[in-house]
C-alpha atoms as a PDB file:
ATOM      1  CA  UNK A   1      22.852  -8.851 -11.179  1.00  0.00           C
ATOM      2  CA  UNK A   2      22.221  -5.469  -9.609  1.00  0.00           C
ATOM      3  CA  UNK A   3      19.021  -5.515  -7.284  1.00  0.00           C
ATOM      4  CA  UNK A   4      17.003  -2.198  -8.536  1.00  0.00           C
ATOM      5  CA  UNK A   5      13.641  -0.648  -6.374  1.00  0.00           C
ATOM      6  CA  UNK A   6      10.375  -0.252  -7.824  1.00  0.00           C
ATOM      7  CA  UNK A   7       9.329   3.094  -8.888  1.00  0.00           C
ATOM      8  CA  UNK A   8       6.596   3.489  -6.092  1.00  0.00           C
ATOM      9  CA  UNK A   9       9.077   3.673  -3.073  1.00  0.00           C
ATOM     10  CA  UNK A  10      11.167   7.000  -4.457  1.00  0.00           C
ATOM     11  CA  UNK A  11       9.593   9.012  -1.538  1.00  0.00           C
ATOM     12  CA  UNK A  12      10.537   6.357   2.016  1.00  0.00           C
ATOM     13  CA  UNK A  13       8.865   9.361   3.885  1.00  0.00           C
ATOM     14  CA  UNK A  14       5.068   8.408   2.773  1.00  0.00           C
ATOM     15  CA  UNK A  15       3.368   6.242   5.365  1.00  0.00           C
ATOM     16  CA  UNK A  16       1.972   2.835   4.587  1.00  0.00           C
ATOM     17  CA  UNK A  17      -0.860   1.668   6.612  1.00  0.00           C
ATOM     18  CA  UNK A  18      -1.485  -1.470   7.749  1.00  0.00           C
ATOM     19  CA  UNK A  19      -4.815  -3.247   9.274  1.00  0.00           C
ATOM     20  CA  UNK A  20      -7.854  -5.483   8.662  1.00  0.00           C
ATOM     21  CA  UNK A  21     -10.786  -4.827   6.545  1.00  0.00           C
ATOM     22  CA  UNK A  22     -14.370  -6.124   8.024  1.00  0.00           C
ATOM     23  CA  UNK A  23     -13.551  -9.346   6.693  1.00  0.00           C
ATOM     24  CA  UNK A  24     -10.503 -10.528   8.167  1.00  0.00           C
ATOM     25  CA  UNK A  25      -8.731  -9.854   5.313  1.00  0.00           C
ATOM     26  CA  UNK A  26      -5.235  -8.005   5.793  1.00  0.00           C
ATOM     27  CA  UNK A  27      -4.700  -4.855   3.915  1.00  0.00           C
ATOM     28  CA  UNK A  28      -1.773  -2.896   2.999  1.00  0.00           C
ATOM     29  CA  UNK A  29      -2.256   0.655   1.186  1.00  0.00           C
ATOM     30  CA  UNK A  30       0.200   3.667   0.645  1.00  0.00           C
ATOM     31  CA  UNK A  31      -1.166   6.508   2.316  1.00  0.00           C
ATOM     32  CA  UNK A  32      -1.768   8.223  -1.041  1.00  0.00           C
ATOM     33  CA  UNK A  33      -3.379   5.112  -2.177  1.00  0.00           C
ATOM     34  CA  UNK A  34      -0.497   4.702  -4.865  1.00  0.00           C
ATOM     35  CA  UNK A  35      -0.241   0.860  -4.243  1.00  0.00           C
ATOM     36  CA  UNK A  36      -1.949  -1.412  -1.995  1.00  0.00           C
ATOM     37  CA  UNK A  37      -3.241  -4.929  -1.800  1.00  0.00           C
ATOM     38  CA  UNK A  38      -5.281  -7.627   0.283  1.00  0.00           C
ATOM     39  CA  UNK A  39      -2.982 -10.406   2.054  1.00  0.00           C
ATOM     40  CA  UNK A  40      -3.864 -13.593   3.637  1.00  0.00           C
ATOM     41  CA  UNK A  41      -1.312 -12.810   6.510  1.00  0.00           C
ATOM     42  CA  UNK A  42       0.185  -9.521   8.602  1.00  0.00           C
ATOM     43  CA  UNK A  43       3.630 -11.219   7.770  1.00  0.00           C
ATOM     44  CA  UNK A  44       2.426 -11.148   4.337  1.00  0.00           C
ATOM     45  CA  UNK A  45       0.849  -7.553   4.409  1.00  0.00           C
ATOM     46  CA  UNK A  46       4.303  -6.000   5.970  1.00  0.00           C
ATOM     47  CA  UNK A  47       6.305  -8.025   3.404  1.00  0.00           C
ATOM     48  CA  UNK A  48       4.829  -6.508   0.824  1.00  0.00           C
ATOM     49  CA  UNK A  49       5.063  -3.201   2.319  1.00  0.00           C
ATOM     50  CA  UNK A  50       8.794  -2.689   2.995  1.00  0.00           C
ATOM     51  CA  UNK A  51       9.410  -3.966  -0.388  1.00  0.00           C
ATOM     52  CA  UNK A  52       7.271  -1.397  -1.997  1.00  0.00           C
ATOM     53  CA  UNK A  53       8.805   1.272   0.214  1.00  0.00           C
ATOM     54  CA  UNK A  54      12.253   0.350  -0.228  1.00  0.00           C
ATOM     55  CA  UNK A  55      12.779  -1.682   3.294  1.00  0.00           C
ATOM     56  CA  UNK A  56      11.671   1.493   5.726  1.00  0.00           C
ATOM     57  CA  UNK A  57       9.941  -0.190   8.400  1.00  0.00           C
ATOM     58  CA  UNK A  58       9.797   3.040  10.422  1.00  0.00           C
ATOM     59  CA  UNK A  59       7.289   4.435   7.674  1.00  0.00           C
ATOM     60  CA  UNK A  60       5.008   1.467   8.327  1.00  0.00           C
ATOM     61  CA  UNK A  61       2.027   2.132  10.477  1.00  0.00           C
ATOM     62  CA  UNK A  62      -0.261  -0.678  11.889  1.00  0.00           C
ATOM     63  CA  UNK A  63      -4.042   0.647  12.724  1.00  0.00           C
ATOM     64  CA  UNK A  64      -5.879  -1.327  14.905  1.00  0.00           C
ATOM     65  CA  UNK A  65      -9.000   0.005  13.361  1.00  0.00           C
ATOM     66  CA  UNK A  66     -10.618  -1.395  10.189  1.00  0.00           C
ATOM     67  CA  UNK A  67      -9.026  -0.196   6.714  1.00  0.00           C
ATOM     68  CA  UNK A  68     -10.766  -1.027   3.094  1.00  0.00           C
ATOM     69  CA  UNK A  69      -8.539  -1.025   0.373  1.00  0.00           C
ATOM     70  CA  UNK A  70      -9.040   2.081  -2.045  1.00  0.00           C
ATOM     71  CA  UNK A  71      -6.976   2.127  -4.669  1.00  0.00           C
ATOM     72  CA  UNK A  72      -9.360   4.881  -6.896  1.00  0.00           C
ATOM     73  CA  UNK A  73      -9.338   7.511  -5.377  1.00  0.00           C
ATOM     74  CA  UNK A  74      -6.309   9.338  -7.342  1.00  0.00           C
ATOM     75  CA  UNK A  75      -6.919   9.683 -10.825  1.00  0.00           C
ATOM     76  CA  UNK A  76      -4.052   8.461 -13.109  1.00  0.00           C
ATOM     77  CA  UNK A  77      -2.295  10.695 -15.539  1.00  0.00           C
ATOM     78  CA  UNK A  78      -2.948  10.006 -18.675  1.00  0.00           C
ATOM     79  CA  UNK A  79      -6.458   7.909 -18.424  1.00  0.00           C
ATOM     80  CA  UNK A  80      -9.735  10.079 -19.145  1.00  0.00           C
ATOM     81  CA  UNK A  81     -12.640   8.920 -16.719  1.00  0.00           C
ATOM     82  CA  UNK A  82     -16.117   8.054 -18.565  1.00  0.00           C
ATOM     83  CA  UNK A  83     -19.628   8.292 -16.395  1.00  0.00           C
ATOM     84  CA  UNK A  84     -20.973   5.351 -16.100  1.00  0.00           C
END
């Protein structure tokens, strides 16, 4: 079985951040915001990281200030945004 990459890691130049929010929680976001999530662990956080950037560990960037997850602020193609 051939191992293949996700589509969100065609570009192992883009940055992903790494850090905690204000409540502990660890957070991992693309610097674009195309992928991200919350993690109970850093080992956890940088897991998922190098997998979604195709294992480039130099592109990985711990902050030492707080980060929030925001995955909304690109608008996806395709999807038509209402006012609430």
């Amino acid at each position: 079985m051939k191992l293949v990459e996700p589509p969100s890691c065609s570009s192992p130049s883009i940055v992903v951040f790494v850090g905690r929010n204000r409540r502990g929680q660890w957070v991992a976001q693309q610097q674009n915001g195309l992928y991200g999530g919350l993690f109970v662990s850093r080992a956890q956080a940088i897991k998922y990281a190098l997998f979604e950037n195709g294992r480039h560990p130099e592109t990985i960037v711990e902050l030492s200030r707080e980060i929030e997850l925001d995955l909304g602020t690109q608008p996806q193609a395709g999807i038509a945004r209402r006012a609430a």
